[in-house]
PDB file of N, CA and C in Angstrom:
ATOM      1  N   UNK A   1     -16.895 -18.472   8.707  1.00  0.00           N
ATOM      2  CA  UNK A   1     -15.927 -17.889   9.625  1.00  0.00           C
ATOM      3  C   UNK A   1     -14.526 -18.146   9.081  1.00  0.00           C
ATOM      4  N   UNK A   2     -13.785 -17.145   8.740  1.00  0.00           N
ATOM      5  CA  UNK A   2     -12.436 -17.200   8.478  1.00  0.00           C
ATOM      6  C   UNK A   2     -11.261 -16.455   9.583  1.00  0.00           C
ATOM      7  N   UNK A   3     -10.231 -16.716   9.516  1.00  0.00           N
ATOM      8  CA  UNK A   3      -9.339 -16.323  10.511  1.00  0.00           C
ATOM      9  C   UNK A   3      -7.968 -16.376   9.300  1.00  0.00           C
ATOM     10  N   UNK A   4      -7.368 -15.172   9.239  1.00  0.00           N
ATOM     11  CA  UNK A   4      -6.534 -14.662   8.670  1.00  0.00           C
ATOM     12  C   UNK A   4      -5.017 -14.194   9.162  1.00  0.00           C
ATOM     13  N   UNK A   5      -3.354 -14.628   9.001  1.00  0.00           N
ATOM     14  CA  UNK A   5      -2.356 -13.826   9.615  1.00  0.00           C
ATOM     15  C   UNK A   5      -1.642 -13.250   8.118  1.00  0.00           C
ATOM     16  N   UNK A   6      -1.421 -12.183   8.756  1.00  0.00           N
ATOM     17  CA  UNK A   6      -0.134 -11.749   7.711  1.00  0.00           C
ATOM     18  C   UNK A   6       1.225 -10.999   8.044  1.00  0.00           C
ATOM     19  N   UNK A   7       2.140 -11.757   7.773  1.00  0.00           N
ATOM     20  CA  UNK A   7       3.341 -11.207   8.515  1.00  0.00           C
ATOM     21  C   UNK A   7       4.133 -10.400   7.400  1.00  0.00           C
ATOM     22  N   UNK A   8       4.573  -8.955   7.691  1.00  0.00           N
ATOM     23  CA  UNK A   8       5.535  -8.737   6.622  1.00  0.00           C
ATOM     24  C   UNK A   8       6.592  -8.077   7.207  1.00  0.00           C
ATOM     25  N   UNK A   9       7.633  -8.201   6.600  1.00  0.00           N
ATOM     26  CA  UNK A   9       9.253  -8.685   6.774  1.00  0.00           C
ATOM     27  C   UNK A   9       9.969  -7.794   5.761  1.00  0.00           C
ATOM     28  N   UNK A  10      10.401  -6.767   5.912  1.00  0.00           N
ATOM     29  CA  UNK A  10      11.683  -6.055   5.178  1.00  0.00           C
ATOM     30  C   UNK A  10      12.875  -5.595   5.558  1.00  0.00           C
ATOM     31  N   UNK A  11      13.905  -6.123   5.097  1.00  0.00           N
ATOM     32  CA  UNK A  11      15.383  -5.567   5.679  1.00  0.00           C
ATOM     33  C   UNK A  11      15.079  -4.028   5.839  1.00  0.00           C
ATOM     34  N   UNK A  12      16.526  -3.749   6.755  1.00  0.00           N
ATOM     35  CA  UNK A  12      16.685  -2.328   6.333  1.00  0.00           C
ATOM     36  C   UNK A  12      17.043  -1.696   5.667  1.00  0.00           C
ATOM     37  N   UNK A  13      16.774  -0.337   5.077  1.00  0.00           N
ATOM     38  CA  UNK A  13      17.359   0.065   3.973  1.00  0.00           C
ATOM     39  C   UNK A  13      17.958   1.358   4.152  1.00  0.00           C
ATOM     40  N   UNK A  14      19.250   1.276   3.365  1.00  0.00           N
ATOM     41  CA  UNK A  14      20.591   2.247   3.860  1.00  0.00           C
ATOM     42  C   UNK A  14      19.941   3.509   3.685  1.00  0.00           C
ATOM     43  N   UNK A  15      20.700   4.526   3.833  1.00  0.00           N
ATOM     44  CA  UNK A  15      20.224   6.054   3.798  1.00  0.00           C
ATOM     45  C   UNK A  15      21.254   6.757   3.864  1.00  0.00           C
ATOM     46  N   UNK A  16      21.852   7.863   3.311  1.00  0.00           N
ATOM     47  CA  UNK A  16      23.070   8.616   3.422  1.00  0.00           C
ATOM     48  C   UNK A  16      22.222  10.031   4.000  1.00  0.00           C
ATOM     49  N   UNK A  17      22.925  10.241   5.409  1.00  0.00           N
ATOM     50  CA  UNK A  17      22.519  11.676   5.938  1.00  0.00           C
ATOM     51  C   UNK A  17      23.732  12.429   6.206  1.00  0.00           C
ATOM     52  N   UNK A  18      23.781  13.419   6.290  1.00  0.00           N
ATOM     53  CA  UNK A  18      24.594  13.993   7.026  1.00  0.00           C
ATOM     54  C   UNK A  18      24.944  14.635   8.284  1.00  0.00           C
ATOM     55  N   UNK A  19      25.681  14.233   8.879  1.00  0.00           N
ATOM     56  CA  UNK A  19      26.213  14.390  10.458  1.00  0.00           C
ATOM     57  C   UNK A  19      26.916  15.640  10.859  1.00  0.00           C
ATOM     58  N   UNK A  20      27.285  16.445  10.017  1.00  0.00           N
ATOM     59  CA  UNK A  20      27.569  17.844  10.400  1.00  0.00           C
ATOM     60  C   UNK A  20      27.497  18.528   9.517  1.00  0.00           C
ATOM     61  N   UNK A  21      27.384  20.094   9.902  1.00  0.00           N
ATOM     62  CA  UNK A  21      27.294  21.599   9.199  1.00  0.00           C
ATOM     63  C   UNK A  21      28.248  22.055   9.285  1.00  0.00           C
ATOM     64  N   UNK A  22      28.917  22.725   8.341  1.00  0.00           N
ATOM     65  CA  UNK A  22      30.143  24.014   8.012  1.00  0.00           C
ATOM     66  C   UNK A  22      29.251  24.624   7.569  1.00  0.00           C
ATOM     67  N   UNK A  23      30.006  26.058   8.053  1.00  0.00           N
ATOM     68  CA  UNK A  23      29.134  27.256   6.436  1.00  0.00           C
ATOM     69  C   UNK A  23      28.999  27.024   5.049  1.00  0.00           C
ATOM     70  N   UNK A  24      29.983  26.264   4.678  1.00  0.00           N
ATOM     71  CA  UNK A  24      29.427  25.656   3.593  1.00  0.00           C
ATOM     72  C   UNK A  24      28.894  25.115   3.311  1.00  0.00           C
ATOM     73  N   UNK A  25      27.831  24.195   4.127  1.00  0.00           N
ATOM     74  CA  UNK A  25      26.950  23.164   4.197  1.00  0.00           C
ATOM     75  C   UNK A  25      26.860  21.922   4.727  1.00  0.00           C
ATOM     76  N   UNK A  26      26.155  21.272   4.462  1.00  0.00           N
ATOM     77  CA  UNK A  26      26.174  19.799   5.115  1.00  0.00           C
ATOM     78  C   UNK A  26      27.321  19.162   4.582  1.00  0.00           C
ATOM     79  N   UNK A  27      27.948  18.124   5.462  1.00  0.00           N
ATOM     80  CA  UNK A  27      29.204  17.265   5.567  1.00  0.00           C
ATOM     81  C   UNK A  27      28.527  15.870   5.614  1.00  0.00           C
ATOM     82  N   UNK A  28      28.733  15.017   4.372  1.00  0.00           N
ATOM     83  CA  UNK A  28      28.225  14.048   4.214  1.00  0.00           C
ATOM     84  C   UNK A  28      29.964  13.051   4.725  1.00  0.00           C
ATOM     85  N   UNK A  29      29.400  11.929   5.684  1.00  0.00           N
ATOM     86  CA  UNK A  29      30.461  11.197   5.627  1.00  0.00           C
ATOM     87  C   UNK A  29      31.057  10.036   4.668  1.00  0.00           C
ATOM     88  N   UNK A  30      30.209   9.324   4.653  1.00  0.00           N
ATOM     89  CA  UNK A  30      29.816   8.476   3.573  1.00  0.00           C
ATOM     90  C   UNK A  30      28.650   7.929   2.724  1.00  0.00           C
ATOM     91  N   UNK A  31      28.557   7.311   1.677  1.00  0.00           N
ATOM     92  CA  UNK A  31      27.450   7.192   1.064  1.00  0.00           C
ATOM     93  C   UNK A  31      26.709   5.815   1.965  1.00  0.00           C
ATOM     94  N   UNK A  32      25.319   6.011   2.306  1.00  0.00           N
ATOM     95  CA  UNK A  32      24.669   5.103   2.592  1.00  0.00           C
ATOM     96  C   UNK A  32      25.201   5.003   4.336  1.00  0.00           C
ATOM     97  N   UNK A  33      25.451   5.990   4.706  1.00  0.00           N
ATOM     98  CA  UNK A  33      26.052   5.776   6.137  1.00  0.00           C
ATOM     99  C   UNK A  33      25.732   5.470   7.513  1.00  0.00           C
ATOM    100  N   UNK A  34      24.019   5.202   6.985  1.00  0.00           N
ATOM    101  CA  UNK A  34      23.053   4.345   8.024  1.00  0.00           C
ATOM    102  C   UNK A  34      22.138   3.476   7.411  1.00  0.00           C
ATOM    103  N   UNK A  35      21.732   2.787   8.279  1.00  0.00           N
ATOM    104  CA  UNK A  35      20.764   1.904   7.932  1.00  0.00           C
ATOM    105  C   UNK A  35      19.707   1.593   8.388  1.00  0.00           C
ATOM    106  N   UNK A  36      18.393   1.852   8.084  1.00  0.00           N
ATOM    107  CA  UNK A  36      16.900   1.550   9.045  1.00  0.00           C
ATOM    108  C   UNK A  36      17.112   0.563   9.767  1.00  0.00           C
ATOM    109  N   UNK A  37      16.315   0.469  10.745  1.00  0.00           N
ATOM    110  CA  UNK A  37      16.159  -0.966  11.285  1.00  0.00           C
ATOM    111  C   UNK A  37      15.047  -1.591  10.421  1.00  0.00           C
ATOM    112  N   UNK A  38      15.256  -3.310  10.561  1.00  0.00           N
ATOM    113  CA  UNK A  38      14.680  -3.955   9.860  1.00  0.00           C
ATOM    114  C   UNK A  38      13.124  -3.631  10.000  1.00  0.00           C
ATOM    115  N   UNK A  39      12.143  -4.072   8.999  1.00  0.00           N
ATOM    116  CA  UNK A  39      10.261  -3.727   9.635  1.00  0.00           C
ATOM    117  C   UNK A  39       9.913  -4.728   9.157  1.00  0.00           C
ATOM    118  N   UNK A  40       8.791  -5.449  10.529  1.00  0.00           N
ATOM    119  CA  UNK A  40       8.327  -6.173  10.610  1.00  0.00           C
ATOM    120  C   UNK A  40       7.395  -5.920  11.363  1.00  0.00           C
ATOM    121  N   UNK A  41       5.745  -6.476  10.952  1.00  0.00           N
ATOM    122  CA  UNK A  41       4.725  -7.018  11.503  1.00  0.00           C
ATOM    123  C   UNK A  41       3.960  -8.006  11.742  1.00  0.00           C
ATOM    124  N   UNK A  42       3.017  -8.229  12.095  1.00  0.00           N
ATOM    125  CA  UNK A  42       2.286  -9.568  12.119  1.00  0.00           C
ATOM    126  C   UNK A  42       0.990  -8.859  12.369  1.00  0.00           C
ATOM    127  N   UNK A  43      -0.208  -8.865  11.235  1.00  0.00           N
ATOM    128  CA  UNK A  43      -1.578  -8.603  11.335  1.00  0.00           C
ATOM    129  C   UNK A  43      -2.619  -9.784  11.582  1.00  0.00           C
ATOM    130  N   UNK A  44      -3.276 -10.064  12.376  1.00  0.00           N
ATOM    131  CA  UNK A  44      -4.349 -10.945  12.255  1.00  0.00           C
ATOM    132  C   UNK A  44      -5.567 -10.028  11.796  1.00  0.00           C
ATOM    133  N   UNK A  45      -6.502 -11.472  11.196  1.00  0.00           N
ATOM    134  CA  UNK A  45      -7.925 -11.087  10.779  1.00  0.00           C
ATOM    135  C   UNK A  45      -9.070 -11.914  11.606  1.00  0.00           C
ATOM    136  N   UNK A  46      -9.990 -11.701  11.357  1.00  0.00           N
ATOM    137  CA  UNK A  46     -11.295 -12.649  11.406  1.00  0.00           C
ATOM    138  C   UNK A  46     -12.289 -12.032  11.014  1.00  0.00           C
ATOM    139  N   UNK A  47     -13.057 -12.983  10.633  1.00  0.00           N
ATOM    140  CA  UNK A  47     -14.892 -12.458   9.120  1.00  0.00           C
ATOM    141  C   UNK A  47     -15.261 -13.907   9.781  1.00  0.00           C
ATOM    142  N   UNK A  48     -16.720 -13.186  10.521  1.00  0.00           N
ATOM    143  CA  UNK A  48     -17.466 -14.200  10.516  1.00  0.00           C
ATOM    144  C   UNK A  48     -18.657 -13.406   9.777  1.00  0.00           C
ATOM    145  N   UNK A  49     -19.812 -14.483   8.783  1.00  0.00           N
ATOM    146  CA  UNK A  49     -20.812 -13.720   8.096  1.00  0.00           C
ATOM    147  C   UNK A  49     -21.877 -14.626   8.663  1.00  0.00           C
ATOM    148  N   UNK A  50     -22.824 -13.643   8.731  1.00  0.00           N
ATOM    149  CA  UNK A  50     -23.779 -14.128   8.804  1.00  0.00           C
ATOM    150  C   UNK A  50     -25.307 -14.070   7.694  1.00  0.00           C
ATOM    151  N   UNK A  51     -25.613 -15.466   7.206  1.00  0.00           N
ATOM    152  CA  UNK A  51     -26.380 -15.060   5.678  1.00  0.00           C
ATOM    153  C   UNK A  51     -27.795 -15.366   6.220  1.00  0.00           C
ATOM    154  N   UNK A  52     -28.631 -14.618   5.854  1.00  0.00           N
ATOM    155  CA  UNK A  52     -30.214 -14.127   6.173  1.00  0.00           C
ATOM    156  C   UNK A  52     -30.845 -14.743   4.842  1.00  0.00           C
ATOM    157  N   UNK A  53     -31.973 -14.227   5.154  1.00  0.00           N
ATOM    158  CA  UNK A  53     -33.242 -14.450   3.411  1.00  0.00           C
ATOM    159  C   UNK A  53     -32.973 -13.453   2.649  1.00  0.00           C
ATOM    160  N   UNK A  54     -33.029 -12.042   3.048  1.00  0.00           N
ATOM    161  CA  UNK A  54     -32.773 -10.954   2.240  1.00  0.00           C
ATOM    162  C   UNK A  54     -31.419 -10.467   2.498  1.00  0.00           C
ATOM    163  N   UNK A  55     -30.484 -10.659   3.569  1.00  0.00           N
ATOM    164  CA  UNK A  55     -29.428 -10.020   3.714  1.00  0.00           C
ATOM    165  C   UNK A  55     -28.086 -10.903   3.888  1.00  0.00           C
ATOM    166  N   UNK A  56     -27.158 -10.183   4.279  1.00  0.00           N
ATOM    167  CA  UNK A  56     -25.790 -10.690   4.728  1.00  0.00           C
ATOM    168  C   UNK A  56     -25.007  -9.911   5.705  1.00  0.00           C
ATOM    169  N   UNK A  57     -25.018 -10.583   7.037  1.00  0.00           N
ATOM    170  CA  UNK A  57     -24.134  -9.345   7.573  1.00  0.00           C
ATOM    171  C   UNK A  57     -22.419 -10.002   8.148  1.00  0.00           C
ATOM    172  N   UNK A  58     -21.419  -9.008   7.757  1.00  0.00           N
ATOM    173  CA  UNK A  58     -19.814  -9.474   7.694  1.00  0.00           C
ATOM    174  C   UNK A  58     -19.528  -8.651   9.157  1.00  0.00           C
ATOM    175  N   UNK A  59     -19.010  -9.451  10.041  1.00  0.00           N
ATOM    176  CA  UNK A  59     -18.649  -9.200  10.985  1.00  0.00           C
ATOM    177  C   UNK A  59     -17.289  -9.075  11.002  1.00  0.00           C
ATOM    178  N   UNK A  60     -15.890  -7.997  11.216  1.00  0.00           N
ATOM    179  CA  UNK A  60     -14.870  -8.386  10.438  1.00  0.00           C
ATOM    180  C   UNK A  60     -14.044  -7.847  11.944  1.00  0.00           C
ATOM    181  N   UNK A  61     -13.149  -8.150  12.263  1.00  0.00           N
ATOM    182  CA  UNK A  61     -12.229  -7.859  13.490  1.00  0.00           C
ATOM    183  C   UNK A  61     -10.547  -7.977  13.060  1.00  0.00           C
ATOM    184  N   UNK A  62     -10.357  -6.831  12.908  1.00  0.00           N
ATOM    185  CA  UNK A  62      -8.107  -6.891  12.898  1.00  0.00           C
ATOM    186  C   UNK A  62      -7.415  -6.470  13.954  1.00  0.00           C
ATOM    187  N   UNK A  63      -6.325  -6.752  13.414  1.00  0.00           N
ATOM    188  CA  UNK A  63      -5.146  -6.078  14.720  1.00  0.00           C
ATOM    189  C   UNK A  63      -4.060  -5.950  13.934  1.00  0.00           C
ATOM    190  N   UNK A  64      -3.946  -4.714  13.482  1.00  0.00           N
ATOM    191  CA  UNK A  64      -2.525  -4.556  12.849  1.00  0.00           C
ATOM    192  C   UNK A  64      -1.609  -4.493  13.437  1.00  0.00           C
ATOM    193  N   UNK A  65      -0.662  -4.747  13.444  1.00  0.00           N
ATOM    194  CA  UNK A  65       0.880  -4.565  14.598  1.00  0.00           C
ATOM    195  C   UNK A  65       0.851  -5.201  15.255  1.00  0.00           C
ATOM    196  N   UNK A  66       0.070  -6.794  15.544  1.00  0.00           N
ATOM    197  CA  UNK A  66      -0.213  -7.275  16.931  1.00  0.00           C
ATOM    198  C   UNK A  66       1.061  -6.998  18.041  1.00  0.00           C
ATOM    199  N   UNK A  67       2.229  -7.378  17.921  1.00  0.00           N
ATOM    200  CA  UNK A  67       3.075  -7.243  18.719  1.00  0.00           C
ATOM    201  C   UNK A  67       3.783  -5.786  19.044  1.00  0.00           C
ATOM    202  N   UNK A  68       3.222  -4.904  18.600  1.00  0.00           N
ATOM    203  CA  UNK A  68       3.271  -3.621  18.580  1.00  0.00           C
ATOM    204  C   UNK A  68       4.915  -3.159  18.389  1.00  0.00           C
ATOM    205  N   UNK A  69       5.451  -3.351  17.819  1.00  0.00           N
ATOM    206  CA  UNK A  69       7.023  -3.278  16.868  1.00  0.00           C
ATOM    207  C   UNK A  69       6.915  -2.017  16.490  1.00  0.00           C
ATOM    208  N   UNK A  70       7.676  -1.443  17.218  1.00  0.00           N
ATOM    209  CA  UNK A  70       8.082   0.073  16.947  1.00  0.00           C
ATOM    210  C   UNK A  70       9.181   0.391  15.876  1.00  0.00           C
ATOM    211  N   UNK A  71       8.617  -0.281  14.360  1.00  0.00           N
ATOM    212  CA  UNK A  71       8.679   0.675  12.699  1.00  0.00           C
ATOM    213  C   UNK A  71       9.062   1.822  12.446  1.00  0.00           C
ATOM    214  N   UNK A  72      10.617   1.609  11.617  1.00  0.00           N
ATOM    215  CA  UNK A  72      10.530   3.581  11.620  1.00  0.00           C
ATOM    216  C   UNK A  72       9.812   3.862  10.847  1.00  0.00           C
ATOM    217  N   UNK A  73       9.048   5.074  10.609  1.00  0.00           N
ATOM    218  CA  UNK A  73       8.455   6.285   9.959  1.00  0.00           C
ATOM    219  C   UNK A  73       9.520   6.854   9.580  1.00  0.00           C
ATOM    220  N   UNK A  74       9.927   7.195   9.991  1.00  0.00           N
ATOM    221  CA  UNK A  74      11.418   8.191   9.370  1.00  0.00           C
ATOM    222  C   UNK A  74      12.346   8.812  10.446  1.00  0.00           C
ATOM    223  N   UNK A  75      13.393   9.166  10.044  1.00  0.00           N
ATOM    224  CA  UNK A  75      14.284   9.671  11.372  1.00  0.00           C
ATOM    225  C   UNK A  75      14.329  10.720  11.978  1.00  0.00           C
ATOM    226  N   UNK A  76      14.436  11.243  13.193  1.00  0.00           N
ATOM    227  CA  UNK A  76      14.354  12.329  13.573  1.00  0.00           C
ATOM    228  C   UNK A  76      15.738  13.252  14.111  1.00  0.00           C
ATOM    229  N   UNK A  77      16.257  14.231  12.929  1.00  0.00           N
ATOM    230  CA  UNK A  77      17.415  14.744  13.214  1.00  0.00           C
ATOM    231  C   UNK A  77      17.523  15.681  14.352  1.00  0.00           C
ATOM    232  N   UNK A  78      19.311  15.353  15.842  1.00  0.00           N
ATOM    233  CA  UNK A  78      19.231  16.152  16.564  1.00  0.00           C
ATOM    234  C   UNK A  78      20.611  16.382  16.831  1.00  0.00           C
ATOM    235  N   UNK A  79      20.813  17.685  16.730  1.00  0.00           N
ATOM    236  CA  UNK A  79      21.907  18.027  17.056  1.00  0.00           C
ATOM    237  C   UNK A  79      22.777  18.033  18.394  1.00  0.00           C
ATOM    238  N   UNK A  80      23.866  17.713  18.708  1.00  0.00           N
ATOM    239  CA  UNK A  80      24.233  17.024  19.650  1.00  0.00           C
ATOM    240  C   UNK A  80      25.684  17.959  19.739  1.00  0.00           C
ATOM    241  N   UNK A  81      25.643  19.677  20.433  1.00  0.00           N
ATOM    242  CA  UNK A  81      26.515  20.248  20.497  1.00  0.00           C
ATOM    243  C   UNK A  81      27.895  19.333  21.146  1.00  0.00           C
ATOM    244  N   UNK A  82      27.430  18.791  22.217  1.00  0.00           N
ATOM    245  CA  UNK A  82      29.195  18.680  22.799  1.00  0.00           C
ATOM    246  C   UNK A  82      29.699  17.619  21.912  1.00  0.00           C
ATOM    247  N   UNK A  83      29.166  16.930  21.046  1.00  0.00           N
ATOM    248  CA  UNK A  83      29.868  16.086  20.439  1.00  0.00           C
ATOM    249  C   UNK A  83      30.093  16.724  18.460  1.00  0.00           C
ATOM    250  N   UNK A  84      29.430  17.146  18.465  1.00  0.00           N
ATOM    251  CA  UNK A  84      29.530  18.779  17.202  1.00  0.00           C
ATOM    252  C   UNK A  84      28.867  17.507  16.084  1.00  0.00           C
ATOM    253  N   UNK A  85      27.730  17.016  16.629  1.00  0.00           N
ATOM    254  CA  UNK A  85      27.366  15.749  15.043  1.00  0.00           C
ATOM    255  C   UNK A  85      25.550  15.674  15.022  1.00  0.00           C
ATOM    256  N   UNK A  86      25.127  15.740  14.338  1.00  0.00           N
ATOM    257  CA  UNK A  86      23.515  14.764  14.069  1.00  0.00           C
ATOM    258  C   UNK A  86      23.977  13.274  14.858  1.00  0.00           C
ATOM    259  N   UNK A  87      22.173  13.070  15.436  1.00  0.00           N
ATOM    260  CA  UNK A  87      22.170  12.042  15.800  1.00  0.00           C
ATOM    261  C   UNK A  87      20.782  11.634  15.197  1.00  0.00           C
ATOM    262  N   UNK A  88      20.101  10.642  14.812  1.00  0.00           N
ATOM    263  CA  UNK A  88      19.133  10.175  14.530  1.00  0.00           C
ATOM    264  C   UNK A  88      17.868   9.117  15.468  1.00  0.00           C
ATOM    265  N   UNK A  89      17.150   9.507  15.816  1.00  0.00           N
ATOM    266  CA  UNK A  89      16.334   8.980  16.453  1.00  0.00           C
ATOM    267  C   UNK A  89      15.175   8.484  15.484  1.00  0.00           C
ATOM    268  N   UNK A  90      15.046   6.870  15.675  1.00  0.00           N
ATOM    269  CA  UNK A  90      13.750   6.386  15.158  1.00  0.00           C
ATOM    270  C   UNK A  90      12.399   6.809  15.247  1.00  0.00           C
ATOM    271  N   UNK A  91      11.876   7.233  15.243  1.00  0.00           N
ATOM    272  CA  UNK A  91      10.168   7.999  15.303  1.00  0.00           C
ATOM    273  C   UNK A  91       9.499   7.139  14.312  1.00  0.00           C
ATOM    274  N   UNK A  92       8.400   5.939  15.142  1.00  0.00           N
ATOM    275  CA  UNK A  92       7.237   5.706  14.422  1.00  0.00           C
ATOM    276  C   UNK A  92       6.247   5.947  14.455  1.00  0.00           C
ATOM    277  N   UNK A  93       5.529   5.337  13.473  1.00  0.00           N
ATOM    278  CA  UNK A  93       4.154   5.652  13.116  1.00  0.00           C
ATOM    279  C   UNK A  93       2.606   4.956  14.044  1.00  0.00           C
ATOM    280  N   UNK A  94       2.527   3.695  13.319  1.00  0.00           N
ATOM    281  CA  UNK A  94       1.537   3.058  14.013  1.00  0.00           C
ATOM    282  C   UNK A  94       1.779   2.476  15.202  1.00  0.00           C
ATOM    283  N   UNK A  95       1.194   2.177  16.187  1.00  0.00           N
ATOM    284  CA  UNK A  95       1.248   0.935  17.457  1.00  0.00           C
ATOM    285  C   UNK A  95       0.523  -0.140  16.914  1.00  0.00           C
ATOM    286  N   UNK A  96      -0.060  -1.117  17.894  1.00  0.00           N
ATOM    287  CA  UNK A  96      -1.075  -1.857  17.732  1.00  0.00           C
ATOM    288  C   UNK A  96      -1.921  -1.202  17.516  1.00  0.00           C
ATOM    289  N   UNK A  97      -2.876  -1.337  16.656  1.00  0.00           N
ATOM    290  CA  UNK A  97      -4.172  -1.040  16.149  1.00  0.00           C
ATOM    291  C   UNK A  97      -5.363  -1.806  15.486  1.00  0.00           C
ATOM    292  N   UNK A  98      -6.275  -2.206  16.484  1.00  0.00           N
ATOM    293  CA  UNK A  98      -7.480  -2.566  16.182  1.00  0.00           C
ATOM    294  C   UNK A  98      -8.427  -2.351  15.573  1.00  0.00           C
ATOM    295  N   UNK A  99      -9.373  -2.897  14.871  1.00  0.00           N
ATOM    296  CA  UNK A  99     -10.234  -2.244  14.235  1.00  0.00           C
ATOM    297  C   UNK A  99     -11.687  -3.458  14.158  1.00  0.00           C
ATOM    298  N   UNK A 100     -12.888  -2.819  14.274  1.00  0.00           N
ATOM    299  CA  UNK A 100     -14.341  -3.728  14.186  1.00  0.00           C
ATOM    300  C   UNK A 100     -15.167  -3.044  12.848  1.00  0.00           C
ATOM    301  N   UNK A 101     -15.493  -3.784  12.244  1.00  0.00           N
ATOM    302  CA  UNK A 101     -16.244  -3.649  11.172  1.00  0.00           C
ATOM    303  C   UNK A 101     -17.529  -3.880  11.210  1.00  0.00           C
ATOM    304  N   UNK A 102     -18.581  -3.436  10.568  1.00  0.00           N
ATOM    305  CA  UNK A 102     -19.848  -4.532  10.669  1.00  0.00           C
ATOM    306  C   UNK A 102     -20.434  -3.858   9.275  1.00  0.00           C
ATOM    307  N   UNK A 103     -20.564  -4.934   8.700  1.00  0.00           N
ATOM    308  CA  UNK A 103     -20.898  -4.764   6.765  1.00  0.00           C
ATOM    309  C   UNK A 103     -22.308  -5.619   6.461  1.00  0.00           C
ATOM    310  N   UNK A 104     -23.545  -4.822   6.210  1.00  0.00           N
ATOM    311  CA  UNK A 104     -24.998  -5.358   5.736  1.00  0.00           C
ATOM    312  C   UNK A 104     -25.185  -5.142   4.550  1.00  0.00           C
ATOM    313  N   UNK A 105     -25.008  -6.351   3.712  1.00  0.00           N
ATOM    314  CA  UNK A 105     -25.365  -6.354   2.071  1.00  0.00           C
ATOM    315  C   UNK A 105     -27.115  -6.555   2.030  1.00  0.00           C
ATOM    316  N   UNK A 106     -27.514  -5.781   1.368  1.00  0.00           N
ATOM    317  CA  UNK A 106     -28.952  -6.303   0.859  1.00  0.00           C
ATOM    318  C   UNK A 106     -28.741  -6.952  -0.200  1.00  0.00           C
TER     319      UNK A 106
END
């Protein structure tokens, strides 16, 4: 029986978008002019096995995201007439997510 955590931890990382349109195109304000929010998780594990005469069976149980930390995926651009600019909304990916395994070696 093992029991497993893994936490991972990355700053955020800048991004240059642009916040308004002319006919001539996008209006960049500055370089790098946002920044992700930081991402972080914490996964647990557990494997318990069980060993036979002829077999082996791995009983395996996770939880990715335990604390369910809403990670950007990427941003979601919206235009925001009365103020004439992009705004960016975080949109992620995973929640908490569980998972059961069951693995029989002959």
């Amino acid at each position: 029986t093992s029991l497993g955590l893994n936490f991972v931890y990355h700053s955020g990382t800048p991004a240059t978008v642009y916040m308004h349109e002319t006919s001539y195109g996008e209006f960049f304000e500055t370089k790098n002019n946002i920044r992700y929010y930081d991402y972080h998780r914490l996964d647990i594990s557990f494997r318990h096995i069980i060993y036979k005469r002829n077999f082996s069976i791995f009983i395996d149980a996770d939880i990715y995201n335990v604390y369910n930390r809403k990670n950007t995926f990427y941003l979601k651009k919206t235009w925001i007439e009365e103020k004439k600019r992009y705004f960016y909304k975080n949109i992620s990916l995973f929640p908490v997510m569980p998972s059961i395994t069951l693995t029989i070696n002959f």
